[in-house]
Protein backbone atom coordinates (compact mmCIF):
# COMPACT_ATOMS: atom_id res chain seq x y z
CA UNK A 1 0.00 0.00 0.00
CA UNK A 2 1.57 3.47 -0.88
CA UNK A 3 0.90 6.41 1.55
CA UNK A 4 0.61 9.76 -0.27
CA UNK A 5 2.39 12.60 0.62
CA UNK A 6 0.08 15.00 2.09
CA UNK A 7 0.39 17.73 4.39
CA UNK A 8 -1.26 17.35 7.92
CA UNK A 9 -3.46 20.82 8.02
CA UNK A 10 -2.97 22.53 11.76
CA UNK A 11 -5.02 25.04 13.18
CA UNK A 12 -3.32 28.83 14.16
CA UNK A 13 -4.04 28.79 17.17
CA UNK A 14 -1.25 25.42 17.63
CA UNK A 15 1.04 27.39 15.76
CA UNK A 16 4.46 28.71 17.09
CA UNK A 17 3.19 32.56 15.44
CA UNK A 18 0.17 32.01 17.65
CA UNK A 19 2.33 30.92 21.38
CA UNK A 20 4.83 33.37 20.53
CA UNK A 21 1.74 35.96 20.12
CA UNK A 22 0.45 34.51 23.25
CA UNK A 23 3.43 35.12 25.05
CA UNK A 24 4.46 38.30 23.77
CA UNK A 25 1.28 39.96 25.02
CA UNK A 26 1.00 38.33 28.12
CA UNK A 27 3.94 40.61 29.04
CA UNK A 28 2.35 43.36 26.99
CA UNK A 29 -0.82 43.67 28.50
CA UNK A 30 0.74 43.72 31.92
CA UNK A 31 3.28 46.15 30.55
CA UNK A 32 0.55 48.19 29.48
CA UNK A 33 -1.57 47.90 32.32
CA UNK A 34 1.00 49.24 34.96
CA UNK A 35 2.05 52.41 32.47
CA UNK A 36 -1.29 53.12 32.38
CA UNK A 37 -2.52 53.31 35.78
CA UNK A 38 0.84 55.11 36.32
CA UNK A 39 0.06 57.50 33.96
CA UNK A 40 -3.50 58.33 35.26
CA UNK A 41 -2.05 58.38 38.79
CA UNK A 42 0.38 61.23 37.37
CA UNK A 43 -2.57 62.58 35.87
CA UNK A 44 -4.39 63.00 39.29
CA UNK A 45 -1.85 63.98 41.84
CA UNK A 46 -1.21 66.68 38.93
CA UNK A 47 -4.36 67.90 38.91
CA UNK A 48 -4.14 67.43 42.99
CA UNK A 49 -1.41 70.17 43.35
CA UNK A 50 -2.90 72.12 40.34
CA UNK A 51 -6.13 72.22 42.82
CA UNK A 52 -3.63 73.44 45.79
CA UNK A 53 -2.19 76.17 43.98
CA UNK A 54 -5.55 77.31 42.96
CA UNK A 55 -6.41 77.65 46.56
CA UNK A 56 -3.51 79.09 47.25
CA UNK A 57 -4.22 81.92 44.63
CA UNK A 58 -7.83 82.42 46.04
CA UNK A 59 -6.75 83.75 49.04
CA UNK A 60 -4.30 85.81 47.58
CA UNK A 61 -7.08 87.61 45.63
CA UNK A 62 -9.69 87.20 47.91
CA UNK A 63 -8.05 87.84 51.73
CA UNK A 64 -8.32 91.52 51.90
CA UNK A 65 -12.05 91.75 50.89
CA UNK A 66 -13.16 88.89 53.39
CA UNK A 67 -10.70 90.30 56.47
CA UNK A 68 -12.34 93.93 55.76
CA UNK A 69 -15.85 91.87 55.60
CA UNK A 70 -15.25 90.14 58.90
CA UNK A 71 -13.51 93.27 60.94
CA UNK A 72 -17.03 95.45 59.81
CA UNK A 73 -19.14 92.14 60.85
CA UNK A 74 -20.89 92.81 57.05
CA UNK A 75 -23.02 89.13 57.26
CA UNK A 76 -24.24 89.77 54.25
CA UNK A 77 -20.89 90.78 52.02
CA UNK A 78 -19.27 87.73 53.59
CA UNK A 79 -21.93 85.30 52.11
CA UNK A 80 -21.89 86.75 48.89
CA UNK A 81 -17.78 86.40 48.64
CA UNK A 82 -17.96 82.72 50.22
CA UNK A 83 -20.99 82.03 47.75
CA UNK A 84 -18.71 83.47 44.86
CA UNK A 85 -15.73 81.16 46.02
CA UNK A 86 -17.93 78.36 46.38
CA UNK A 87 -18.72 78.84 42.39
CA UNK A 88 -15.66 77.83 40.95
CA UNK A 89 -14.85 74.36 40.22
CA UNK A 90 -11.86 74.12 42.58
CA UNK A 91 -13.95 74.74 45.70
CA UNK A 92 -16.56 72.06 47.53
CA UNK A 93 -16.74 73.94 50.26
CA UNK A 94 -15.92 77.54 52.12
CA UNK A 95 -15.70 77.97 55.91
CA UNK A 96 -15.33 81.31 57.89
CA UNK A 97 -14.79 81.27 61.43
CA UNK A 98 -14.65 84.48 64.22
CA UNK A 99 -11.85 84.65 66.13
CA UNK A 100 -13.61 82.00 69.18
CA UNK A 101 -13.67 79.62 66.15
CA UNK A 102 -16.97 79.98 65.87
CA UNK A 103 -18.78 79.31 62.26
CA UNK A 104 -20.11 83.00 60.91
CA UNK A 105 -20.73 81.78 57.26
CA UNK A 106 -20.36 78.16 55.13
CA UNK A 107 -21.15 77.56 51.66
CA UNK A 108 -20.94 74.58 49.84
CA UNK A 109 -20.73 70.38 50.78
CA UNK A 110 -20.81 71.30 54.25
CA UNK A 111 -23.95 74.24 54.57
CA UNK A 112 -26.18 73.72 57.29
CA UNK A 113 -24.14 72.24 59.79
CA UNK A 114 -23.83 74.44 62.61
CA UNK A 115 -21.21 72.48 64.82
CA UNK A 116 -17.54 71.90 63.90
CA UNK A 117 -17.46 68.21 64.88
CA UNK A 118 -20.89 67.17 63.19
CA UNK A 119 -19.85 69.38 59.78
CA UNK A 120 -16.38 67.59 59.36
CA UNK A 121 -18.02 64.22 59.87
CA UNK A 122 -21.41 65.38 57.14
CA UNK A 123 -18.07 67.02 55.02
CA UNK A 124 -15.75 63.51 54.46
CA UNK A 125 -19.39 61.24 54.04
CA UNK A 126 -19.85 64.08 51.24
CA UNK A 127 -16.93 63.40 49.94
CA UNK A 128 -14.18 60.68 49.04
CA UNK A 129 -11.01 62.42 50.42
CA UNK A 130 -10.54 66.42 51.64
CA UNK A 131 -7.87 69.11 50.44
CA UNK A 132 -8.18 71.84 52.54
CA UNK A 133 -6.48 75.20 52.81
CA UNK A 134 -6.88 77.74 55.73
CA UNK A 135 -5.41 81.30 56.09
CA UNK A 136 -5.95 83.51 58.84
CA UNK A 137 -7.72 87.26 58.76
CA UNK A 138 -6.31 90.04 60.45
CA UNK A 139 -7.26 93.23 61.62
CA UNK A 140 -7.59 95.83 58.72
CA UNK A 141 -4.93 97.90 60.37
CA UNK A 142 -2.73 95.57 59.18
CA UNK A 143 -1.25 94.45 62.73
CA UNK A 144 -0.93 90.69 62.49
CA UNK A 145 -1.08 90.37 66.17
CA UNK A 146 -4.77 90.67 66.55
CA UNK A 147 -5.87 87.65 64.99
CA UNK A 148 -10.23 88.56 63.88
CA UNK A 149 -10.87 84.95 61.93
CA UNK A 150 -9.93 82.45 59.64
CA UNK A 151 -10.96 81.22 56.15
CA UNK A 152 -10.69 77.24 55.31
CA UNK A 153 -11.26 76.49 51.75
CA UNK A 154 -12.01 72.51 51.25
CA UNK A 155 -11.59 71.04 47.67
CA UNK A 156 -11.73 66.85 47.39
CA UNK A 157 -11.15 63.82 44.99
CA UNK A 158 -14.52 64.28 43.48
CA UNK A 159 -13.28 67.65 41.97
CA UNK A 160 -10.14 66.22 40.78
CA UNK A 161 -11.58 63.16 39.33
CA UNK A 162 -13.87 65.58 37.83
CA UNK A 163 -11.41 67.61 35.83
CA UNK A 164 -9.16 64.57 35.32
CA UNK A 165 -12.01 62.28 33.56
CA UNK A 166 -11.94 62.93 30.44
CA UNK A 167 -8.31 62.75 30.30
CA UNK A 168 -8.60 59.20 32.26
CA UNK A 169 -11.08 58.39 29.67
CA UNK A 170 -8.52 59.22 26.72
CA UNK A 171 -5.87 57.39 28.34
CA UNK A 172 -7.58 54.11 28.72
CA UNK A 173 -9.24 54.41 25.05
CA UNK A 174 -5.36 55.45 23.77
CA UNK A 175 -4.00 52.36 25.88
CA UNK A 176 -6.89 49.76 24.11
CA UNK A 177 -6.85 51.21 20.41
CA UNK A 178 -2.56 50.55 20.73
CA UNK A 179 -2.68 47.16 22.15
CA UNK A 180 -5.73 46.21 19.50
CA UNK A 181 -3.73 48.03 16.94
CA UNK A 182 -0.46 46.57 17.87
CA UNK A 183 -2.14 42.75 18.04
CA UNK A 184 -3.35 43.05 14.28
CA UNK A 185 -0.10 44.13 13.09
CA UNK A 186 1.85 41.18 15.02
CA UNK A 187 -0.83 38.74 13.84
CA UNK A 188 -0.23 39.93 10.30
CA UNK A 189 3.66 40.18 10.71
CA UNK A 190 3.89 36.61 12.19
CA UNK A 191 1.61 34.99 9.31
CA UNK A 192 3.34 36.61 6.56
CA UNK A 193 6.97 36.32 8.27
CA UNK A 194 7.13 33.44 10.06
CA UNK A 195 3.95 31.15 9.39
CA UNK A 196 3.76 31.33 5.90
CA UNK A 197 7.31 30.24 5.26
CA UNK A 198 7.45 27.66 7.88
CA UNK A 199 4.09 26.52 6.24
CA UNK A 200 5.99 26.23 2.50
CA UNK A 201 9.14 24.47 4.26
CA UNK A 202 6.55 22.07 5.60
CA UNK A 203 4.90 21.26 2.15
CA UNK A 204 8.10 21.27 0.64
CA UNK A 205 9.72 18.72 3.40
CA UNK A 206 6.46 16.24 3.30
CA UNK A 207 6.31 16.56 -0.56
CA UNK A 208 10.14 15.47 -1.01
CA UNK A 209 10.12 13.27 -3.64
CA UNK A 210 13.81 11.92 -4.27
CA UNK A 211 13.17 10.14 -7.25
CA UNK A 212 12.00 13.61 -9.20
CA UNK A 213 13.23 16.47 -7.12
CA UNK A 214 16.36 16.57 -8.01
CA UNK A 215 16.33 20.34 -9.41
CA UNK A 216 13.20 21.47 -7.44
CA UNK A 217 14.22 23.63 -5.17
CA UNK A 218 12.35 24.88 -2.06
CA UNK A 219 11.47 29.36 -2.41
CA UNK A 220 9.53 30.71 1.00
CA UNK A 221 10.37 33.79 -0.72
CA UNK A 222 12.55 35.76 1.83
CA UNK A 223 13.71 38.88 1.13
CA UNK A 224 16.18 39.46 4.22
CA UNK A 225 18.84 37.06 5.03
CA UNK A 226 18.17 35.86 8.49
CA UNK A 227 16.79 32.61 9.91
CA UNK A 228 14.51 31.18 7.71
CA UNK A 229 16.53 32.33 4.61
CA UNK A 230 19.56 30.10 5.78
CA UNK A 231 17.23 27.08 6.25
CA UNK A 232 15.71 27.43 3.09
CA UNK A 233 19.63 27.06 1.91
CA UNK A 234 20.33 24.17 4.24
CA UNK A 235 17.20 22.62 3.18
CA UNK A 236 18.18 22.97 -0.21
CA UNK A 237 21.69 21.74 0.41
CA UNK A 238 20.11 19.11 1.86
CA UNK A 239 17.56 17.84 -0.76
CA UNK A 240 20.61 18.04 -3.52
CA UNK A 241 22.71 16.03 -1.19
CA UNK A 242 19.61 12.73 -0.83
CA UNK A 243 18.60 12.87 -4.40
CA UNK A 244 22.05 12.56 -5.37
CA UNK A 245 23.00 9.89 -2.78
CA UNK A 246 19.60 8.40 -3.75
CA UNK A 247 20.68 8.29 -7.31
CA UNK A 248 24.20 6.84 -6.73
CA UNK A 249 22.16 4.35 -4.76
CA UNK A 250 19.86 3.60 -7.62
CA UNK A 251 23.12 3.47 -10.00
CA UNK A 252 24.69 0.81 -7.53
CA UNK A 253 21.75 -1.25 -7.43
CA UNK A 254 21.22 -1.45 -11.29
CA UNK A 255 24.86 -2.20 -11.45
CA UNK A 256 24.55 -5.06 -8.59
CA UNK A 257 21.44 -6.43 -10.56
CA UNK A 258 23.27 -6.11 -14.27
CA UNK A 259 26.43 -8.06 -12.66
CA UNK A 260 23.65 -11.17 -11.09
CA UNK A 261 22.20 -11.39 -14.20
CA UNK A 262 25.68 -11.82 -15.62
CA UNK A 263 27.25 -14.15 -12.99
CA UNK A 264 23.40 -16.31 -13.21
CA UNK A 265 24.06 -16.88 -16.95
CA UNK A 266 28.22 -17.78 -16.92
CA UNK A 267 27.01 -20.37 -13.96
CA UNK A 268 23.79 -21.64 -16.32
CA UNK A 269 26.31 -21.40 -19.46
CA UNK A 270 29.10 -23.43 -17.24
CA UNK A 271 26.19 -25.74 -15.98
CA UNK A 272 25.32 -26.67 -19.58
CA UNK A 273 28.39 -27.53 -20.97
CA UNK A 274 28.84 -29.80 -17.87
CA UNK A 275 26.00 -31.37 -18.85
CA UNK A 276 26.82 -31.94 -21.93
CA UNK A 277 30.49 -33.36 -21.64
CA UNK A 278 29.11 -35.81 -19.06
CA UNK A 279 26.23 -37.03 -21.98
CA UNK A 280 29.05 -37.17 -24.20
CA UNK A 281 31.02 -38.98 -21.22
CA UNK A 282 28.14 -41.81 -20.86
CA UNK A 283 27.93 -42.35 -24.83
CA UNK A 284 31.26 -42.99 -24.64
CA UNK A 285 31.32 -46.02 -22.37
């Protein structure tokens, strides 16, 4: 019975393209993972200290108007500066406190509560985590000795993530359209670099036939000369080197079968012509 010579199909996913792929972006992805959540932790404590700064710069512009607010007791300018603060982004909440400590306006995450103990505990449930920033207020006369309140701005996580979202968002969506992108390029790169030829050498190896192949020779058509280009040339080398032993084999045997046939008749021929001089033997006596 003769077996055919036929290539065994395989599936990608059992091919070496598709481990090394596997491999490759196991580390990737983890690679990728850890930059990422690096870069949106950069991202947020950025935004954190941009936050600080801008609290800083609040009571740079705003301290003389709320110290001459709380040194003429004006209620009702005080609430409409804390209000104001309260209105940009940076701010959850505004506190204003008399000299005793006690609370003479709030605005914000925090309004309503009247005692300090029961409004820090309502502020961090309102909130994930609390930046704060306090500055005294001083007498208008400018003497820093006489101490007439203080100012605490709060800010929190929720504002930062706030600002920082969309740029989170961007991140993550940059970080997923790379790692598709760069997963359909090495897919592509490995089929048409390394699967393809390894897939020709295959066909070529199981296809070897020594009796015709002689001058066939194996092409995975390779441009560069690196790793699969020299074992296309050893395979090459190699093919030349069986037909032509298979050949000298094939000579030998035709020349072993030509010299039987020879030595089979001289023995008949010699057999005969005993026969014969022993008939002429017996007709004799």
């Amino acid at each position: 019975m003769v077996e055919e010579n036929t290539v065994t199909p395989f599936k990608w996913k059992d091919s070496l393209g598709a481990k090394l792929l596997e491999k490759v972006f196991s580390y990737y992805v983890i690679v990728a993972v850890t930059v990422t959540v690096a870069h949106m932790a950069s991202e947020f404590y950025r935004e954190k200290d941009g936050i600080q700064h801008e609290l800083i710069n609040i009571e740079e512009t705003l301290k003389s108007s709320l110290q001459y607010a709380v040194w003429s007791l004006d209620l009702e300018q005080i609430d409409r500066i804390v209000n104001g603060i309260t209105l940009l982004h940076s701010v959850a909440c505004v506190k204003v406190e008399n000299e005793q400590g006690r609370i003479i306006a709030i605005s914000g995450a925090a309004t309503g509560i009247n005692e300090s103990h029961s409004k820090q505990k309502s502020l961090r449930d309102a909130v994930t985590e609390i930046y704060k920033h306090s500055f005294t207020l001083y007498d208008t006369s400018g003497n820093k000795q006489l101490n007439i309140g203080k100012v605490t701005l709060y800010s929190s996580s929720n504002v930062v993530i706030a600002r920082v979202k969309v740029n989170f968002l961007f991140i993550v969506v940059n970080a997923i359209i790379k790692t598709i992108a760069l997963w359909l390029l090495v897919i592509w790169f490995t089929r048409k670099i390394f699967s393809a030829p390894l897939s020709r050498l295959l066909s070529a190896i199981t296809l070897l036939d020594l009796d015709h192949g002689c001058n066939d020779r194996i092409d995975l058509q390779l441009t560069d000369k690196g790793e699969l280009k020299a074992l296309e040339n050893a395979f090459n080398k190699m093919a030349t080197r069986l037909c032509t032993s298979h050949n000298q084999l094939l000579d030998f045997s035709v020349g072993l079968e030509n010299k039987v046939e020879e030595r089979t008749a001289a023995l008949q021929s010699a057999s005969q012509s005993a026969e014969q001089a022993n008939r002429a033997k017996s007709d004799f006596l």
